[in-house]
N, C-alpha and C. Protein backbone atom coordinates (compact mmCIF):
# COMPACT_ATOMS: atom_id res chain seq x y z
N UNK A 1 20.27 7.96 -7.96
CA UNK A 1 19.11 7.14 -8.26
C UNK A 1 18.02 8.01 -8.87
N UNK A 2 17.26 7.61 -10.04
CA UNK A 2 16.41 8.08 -10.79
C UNK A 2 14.92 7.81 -10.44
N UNK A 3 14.34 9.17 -9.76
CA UNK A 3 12.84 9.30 -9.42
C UNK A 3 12.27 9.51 -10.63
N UNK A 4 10.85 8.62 -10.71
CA UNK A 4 10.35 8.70 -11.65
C UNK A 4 8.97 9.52 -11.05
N UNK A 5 8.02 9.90 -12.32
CA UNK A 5 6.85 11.04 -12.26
C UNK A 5 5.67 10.55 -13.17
N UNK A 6 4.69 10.47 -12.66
CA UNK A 6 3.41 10.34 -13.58
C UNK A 6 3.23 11.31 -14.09
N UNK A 7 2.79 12.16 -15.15
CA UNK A 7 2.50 13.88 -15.06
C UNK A 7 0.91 12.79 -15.83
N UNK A 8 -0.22 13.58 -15.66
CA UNK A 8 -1.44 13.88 -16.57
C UNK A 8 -1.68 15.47 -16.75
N UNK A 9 -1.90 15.46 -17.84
CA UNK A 9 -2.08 16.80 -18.57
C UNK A 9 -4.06 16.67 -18.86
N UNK A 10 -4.24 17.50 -18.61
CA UNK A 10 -5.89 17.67 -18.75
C UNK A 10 -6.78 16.24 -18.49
N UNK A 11 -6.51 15.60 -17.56
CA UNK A 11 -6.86 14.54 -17.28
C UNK A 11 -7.18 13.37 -18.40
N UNK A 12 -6.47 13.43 -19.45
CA UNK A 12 -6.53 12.38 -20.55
C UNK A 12 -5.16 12.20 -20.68
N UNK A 13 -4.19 12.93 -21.19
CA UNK A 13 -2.80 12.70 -21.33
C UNK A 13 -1.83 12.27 -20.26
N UNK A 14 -1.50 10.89 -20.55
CA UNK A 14 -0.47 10.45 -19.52
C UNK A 14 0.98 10.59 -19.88
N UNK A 15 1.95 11.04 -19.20
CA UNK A 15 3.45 11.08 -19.11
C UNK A 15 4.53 10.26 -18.35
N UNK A 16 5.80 9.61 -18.69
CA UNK A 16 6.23 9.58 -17.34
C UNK A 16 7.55 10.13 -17.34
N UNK A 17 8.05 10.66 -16.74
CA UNK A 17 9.75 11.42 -16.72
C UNK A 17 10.43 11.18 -15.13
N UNK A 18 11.55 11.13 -15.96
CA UNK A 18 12.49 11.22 -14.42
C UNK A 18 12.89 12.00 -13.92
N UNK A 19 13.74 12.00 -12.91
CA UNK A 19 14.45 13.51 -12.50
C UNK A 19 15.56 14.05 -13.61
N UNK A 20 16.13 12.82 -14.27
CA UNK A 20 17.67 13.26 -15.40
C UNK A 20 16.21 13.81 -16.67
N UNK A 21 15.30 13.55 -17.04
CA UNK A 21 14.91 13.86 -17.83
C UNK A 21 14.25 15.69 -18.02
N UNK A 22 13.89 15.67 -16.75
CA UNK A 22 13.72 17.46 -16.29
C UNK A 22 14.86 18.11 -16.25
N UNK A 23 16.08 17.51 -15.90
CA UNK A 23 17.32 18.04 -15.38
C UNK A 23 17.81 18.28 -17.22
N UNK A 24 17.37 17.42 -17.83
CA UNK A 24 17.85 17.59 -19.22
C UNK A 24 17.32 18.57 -20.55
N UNK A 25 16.16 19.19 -19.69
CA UNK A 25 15.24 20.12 -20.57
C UNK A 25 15.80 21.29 -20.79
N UNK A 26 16.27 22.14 -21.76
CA UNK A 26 16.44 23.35 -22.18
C UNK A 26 15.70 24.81 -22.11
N UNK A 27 15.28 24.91 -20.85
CA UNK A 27 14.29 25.71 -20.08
C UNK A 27 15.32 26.92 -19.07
N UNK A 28 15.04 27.75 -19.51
CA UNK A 28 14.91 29.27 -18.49
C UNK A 28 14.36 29.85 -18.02
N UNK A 29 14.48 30.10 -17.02
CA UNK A 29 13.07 30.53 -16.08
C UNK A 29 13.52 32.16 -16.26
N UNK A 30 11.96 33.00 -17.36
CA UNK A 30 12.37 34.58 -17.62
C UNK A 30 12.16 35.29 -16.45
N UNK A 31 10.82 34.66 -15.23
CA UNK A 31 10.69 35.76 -14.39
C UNK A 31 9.94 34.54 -13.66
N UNK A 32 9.56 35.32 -12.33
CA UNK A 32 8.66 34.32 -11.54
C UNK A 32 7.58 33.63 -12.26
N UNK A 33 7.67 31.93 -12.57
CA UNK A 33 6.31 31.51 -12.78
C UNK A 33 5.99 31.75 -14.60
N UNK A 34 7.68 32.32 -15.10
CA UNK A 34 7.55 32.28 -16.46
C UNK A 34 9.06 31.60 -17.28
N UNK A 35 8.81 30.85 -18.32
CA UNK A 35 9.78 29.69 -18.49
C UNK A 35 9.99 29.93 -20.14
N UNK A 36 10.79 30.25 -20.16
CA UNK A 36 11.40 29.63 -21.38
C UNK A 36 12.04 28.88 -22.63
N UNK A 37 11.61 27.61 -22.98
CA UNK A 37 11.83 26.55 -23.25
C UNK A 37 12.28 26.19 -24.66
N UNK A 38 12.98 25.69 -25.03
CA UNK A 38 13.79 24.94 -26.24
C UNK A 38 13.66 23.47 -26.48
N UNK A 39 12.91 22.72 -27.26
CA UNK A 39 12.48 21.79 -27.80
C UNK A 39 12.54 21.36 -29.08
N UNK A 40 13.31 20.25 -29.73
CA UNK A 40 13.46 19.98 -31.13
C UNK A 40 13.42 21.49 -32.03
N UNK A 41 14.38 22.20 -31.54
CA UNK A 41 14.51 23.46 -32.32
C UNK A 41 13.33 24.37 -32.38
N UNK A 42 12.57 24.35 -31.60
CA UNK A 42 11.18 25.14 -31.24
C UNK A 42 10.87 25.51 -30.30
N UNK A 43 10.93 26.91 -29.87
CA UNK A 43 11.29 27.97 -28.77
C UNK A 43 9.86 28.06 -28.14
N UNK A 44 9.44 28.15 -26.92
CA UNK A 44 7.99 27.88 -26.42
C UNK A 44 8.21 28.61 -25.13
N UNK A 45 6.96 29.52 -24.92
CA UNK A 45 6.87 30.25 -23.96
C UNK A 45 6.13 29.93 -22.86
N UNK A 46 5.86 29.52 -21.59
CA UNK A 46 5.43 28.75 -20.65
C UNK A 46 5.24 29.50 -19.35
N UNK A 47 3.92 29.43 -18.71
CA UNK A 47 3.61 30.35 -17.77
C UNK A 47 3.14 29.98 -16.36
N UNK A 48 3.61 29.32 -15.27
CA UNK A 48 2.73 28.90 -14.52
C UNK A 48 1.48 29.81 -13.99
N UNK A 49 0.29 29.60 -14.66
CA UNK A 49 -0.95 30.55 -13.97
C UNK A 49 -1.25 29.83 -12.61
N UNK A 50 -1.23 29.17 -12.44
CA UNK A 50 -1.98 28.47 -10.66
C UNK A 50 -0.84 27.33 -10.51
N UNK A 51 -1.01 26.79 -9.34
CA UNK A 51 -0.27 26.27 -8.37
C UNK A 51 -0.78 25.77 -6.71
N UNK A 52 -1.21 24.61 -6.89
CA UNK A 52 -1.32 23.77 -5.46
C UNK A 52 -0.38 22.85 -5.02
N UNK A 53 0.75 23.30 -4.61
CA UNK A 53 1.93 22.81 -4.47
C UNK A 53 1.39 20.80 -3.36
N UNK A 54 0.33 21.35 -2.64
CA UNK A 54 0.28 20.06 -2.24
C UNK A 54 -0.97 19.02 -2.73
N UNK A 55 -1.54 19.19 -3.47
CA UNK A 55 -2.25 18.38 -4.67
C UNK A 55 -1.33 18.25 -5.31
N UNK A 56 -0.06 18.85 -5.88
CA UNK A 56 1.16 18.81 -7.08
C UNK A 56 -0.14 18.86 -8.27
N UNK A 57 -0.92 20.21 -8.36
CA UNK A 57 -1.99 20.34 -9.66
C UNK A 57 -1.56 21.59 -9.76
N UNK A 58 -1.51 22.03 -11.00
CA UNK A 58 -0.57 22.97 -11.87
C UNK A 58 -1.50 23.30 -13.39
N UNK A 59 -1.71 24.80 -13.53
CA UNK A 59 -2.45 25.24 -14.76
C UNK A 59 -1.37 25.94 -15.03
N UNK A 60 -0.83 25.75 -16.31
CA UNK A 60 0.95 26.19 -16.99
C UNK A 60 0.11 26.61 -18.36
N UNK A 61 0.17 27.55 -18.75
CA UNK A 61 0.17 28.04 -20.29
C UNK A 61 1.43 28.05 -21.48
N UNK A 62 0.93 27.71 -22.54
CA UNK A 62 2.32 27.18 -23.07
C UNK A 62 1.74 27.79 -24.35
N UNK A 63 2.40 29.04 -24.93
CA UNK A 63 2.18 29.07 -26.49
C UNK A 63 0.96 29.46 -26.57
N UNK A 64 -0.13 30.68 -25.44
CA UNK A 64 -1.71 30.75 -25.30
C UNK A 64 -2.24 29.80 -25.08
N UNK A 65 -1.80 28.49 -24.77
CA UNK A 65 -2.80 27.29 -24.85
C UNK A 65 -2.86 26.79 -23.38
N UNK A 66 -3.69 26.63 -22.79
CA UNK A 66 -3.95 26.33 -21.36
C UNK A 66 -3.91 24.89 -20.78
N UNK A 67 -3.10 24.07 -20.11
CA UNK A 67 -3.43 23.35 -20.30
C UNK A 67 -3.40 22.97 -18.15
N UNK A 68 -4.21 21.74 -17.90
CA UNK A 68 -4.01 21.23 -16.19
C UNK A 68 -3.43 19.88 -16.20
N UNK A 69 -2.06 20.42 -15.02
CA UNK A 69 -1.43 19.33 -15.34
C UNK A 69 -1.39 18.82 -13.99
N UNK A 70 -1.16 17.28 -13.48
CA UNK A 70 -1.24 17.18 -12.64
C UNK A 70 -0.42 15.83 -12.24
N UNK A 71 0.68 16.37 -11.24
CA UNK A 71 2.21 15.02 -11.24
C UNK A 71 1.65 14.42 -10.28
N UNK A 72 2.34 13.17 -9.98
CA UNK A 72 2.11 11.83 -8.86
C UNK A 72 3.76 11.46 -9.05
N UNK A 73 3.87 11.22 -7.81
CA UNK A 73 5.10 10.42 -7.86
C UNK A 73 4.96 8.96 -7.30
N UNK A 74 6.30 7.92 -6.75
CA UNK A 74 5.59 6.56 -6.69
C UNK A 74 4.86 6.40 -5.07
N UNK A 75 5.10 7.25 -4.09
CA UNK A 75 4.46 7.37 -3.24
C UNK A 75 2.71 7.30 -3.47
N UNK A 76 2.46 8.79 -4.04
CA UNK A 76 1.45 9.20 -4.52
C UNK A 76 0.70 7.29 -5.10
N UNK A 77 1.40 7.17 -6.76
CA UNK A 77 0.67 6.27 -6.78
C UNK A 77 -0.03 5.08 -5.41
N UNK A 78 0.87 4.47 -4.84
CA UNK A 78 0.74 3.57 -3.82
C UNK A 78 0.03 4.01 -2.89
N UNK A 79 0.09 5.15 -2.16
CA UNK A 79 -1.22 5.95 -1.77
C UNK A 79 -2.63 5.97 -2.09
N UNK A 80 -2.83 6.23 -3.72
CA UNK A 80 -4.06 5.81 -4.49
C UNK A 80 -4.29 4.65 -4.96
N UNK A 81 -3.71 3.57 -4.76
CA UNK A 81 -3.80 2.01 -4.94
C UNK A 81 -4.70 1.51 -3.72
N UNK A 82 -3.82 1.85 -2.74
CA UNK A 82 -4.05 1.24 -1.05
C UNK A 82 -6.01 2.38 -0.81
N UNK A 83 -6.09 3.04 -1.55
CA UNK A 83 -7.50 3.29 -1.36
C UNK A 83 -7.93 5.14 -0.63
N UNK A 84 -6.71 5.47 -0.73
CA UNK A 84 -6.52 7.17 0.19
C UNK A 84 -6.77 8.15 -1.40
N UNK A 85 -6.99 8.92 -0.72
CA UNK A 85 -7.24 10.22 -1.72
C UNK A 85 -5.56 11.43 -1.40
N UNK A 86 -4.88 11.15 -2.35
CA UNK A 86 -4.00 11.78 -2.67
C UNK A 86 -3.75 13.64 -2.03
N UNK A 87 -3.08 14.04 -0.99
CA UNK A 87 -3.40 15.33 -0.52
C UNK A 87 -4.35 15.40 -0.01
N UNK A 88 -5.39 14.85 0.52
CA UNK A 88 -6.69 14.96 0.96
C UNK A 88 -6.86 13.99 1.75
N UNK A 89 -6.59 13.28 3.07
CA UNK A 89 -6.03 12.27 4.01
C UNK A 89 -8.28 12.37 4.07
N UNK A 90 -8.57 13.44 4.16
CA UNK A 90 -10.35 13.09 4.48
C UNK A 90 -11.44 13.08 3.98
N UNK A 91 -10.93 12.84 2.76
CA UNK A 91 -11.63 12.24 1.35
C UNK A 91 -11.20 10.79 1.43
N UNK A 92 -11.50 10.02 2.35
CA UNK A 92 -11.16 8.74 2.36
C UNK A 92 -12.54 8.01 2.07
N UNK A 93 -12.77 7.11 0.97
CA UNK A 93 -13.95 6.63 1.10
C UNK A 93 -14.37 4.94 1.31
N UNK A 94 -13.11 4.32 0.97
CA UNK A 94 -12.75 3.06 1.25
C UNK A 94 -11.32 2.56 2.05
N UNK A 95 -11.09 1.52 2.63
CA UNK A 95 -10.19 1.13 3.29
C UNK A 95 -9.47 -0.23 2.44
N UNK A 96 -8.84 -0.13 2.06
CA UNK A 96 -8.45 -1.47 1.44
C UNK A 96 -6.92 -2.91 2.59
N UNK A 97 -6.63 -3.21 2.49
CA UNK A 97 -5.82 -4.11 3.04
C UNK A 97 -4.48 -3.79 2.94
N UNK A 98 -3.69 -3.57 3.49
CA UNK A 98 -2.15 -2.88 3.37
C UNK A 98 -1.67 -3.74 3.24
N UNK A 99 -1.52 -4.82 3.38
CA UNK A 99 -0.34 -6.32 3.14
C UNK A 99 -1.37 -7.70 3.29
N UNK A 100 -1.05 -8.33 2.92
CA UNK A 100 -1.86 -9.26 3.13
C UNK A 100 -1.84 -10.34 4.39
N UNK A 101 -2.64 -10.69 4.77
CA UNK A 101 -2.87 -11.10 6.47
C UNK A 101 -4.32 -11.56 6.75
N UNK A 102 -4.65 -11.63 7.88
CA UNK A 102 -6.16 -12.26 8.97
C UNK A 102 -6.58 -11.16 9.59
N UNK A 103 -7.65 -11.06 9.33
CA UNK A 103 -8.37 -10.22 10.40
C UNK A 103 -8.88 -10.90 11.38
N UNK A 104 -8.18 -10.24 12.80
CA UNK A 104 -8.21 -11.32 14.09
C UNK A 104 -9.94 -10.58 14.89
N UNK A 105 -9.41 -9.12 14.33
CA UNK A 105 -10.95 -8.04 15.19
C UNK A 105 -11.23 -7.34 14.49
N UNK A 106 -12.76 -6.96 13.96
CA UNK A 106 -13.52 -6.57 13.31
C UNK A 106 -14.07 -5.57 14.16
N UNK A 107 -13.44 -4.40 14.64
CA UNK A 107 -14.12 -3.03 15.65
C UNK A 107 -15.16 -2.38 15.31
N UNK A 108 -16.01 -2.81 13.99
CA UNK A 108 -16.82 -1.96 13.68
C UNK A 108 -18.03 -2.70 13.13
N UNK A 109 -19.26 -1.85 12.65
CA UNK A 109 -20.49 -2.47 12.08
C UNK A 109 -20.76 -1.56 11.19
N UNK A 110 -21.29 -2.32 9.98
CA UNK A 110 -22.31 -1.27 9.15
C UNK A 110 -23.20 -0.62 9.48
N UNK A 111 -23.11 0.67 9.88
CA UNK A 111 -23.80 1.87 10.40
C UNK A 111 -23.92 2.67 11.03
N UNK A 112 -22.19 2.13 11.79
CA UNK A 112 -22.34 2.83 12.88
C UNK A 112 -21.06 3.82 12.36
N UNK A 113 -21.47 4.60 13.59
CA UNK A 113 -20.50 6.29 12.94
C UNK A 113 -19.16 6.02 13.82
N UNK A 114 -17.97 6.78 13.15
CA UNK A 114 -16.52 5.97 13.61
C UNK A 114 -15.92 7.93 13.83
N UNK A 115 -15.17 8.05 14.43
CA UNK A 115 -14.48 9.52 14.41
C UNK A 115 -12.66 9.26 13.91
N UNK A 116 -12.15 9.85 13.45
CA UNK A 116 -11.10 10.19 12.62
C UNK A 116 -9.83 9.28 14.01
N UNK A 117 -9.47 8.25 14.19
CA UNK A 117 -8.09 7.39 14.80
C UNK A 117 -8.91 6.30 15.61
N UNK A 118 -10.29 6.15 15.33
CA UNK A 118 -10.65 4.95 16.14
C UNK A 118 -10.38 3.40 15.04
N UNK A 119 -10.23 3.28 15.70
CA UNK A 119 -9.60 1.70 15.73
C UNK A 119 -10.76 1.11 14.44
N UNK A 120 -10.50 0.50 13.62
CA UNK A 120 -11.31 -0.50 12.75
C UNK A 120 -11.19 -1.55 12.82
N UNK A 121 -9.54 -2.15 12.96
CA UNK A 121 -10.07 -3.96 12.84
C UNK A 121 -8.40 -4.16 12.96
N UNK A 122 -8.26 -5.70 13.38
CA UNK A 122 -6.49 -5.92 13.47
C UNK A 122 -6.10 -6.68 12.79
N UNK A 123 -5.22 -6.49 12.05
CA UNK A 123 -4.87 -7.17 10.83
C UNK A 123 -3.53 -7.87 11.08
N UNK A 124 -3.43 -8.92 11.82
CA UNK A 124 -2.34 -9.64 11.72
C UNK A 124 -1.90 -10.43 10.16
N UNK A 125 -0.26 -9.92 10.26
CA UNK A 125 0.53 -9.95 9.23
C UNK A 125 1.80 -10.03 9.57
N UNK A 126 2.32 -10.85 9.41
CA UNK A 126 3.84 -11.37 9.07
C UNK A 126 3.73 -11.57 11.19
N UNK A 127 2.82 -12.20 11.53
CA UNK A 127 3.27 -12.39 13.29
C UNK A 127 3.38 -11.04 14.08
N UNK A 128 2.37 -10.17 13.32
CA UNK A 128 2.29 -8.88 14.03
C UNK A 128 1.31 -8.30 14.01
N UNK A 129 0.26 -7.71 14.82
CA UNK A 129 -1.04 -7.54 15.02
C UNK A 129 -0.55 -5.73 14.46
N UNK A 130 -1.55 -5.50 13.68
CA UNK A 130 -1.74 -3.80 13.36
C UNK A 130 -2.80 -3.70 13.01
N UNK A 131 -2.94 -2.12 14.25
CA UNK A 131 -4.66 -1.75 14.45
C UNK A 131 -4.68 -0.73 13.33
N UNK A 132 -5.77 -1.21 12.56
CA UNK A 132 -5.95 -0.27 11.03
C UNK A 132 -6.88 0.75 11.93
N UNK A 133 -6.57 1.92 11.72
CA UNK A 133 -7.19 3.37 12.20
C UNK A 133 -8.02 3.90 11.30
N UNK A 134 -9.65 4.33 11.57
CA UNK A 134 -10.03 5.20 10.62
C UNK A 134 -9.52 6.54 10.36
N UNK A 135 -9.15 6.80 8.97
CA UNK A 135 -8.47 8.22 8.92
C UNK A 135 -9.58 9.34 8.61
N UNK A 136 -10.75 9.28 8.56
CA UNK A 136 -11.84 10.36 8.72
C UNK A 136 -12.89 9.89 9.87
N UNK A 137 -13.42 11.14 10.37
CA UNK A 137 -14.76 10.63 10.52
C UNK A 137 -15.99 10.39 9.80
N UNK A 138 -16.89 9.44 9.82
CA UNK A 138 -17.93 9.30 8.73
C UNK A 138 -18.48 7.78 9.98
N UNK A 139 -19.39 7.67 8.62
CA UNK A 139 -20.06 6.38 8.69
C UNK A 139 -19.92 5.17 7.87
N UNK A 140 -19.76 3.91 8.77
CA UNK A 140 -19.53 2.91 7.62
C UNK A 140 -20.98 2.55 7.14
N UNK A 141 -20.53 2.11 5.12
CA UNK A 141 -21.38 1.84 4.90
C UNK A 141 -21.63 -0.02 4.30
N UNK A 142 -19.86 0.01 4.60
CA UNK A 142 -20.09 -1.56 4.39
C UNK A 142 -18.89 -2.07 4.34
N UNK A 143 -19.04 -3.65 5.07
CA UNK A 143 -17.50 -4.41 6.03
C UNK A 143 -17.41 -5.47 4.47
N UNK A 144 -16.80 -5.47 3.94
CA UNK A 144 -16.36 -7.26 2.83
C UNK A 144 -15.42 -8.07 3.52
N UNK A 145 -15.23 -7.85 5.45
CA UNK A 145 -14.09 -9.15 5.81
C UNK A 145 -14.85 -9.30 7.10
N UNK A 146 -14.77 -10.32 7.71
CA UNK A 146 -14.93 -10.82 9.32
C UNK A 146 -13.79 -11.49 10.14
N UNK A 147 -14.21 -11.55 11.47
CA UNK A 147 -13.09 -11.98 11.90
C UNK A 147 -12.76 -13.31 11.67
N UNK A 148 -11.53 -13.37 11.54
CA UNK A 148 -10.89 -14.87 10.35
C UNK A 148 -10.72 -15.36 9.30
N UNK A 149 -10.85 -14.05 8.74
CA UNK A 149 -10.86 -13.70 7.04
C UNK A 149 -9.29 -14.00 6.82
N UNK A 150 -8.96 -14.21 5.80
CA UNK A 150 -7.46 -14.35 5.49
C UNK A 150 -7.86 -12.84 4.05
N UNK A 151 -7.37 -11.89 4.41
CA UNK A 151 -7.16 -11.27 2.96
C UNK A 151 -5.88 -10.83 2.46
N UNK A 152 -6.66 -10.42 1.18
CA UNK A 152 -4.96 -9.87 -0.06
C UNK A 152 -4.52 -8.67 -0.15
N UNK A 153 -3.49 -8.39 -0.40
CA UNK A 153 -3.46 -7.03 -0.53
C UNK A 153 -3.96 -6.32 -1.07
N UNK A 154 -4.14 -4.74 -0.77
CA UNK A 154 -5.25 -4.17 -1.96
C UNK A 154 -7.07 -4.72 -1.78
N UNK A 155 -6.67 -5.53 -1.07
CA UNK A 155 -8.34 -6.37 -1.25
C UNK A 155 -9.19 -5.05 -0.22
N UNK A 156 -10.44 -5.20 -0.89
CA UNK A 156 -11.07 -3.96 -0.40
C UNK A 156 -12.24 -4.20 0.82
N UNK A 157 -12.15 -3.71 2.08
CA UNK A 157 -12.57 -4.06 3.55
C UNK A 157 -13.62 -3.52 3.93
N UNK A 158 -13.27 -1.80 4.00
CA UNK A 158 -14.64 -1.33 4.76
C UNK A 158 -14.44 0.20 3.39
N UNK A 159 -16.12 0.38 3.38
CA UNK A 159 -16.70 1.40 2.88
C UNK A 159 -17.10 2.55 3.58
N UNK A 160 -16.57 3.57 3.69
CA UNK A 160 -17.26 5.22 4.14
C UNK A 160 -18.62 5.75 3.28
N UNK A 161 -19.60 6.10 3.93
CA UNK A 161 -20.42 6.58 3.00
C UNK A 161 -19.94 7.74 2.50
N UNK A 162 -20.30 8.73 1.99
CA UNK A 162 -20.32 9.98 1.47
C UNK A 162 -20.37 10.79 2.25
C-alpha cells in the first residue's frame, strides 16, 4: 500500500509523493547527510545541512542553493485540520470537534485557567460520551458551543489565549 507525503519547500512550494515514488529516485547517498542524485539526465549534488527529525523540517542544499523543506504525512495533515500544532502537542491554541455529536457538559468558562488533562466538555457521539481533555495548560479565551449544542466536525469549540 502506497503512503502518500505533502513535502513544502520554503513554505510556498507544494509537493506530493509516495513511498514508490522516493523508492524510484536515482539517488546515492556519498557520505553521511550527502546525496547524490540523477534526474532527467542531470546529476545534482544534495546535502542535508539541518534536521528535526520530529517537526519532519529539513534544510537540504542542492546545487549551492538552500532550500527548507518541510514533509507532513496523512496523519500530520488530520492532526492540523482537527486544530493541534503538528510536533508541538503545546502549541495548542484552539480545540475543534473530533466527529460530529452534542455537547452533553460544558467543564469550562471563558477565563478561567485549565492545566494540561483537565476535562473540557463531553461530547457524545455515535451513543458514546468522550471527555475532550485540555492538551496544554493556558487560559480559555472563548467557548462557540453550550450544553446541547449538536456540532460538526472540525467545527471550532474552545479558544486558548496565547
Amino acid at each position: 500500500m502506497s503512503k502518500n507525503f505533502k513535502v513544502k519547500v520554503n513554505n510556498t512550494i507544494d509537493f506530493e509523493f509516495s513511498n514508490e515514488d522516493v523508492s524510484n529516485q536515482d539517488a546515492l547517498q556519498t557520505s553521511k547527510g550527502n546525496y547524490h542524485i540523477l534526474q532527467d539526465n542531470k546529476s545534482f549534488k544534495a546535502e542535508i545541512t539541518e534536521a528535526d527529525f520530529h517537526k519532519k523540517s529539513y534544510q537540504v542544499t542542492v546545487n549551492n542553493n538552500t532550500y527548507n523543506v518541510h514533509i507532513s504525512n496523512k496523519l500530520d495533515m488530520l492532526i492540523k485540520d482537527m486544530g493541534f500544532s503538528v510536533g508541538s502537542t503545546k502549541q495548542v491554541d484552539f480545540i475543534k470537534a473530533p466527529m460530529p455529536g452534542l455537547i452533553l457538559e460544558m467543564h469550562v468558562t471563558v477565563g478561567q485557567e485549565v492545566k494540561e488533562n483537565d476535562s473540557l466538555f463531553i461530547l457524545e457521539a455515535m451513543k458514546m460520551e468522550n471527555s475532550i481533555m485540555s492538551p496544554r495548560d493556558g487560559i480559555i479565551k472563548s467557548i462557540s458551543a453550550k450544553n446541547g449544542d449538536a456540532v460538526e466536525k472540525n467545527q471550532l469549540l474552545i479558544e486558548f489565549e496565547n
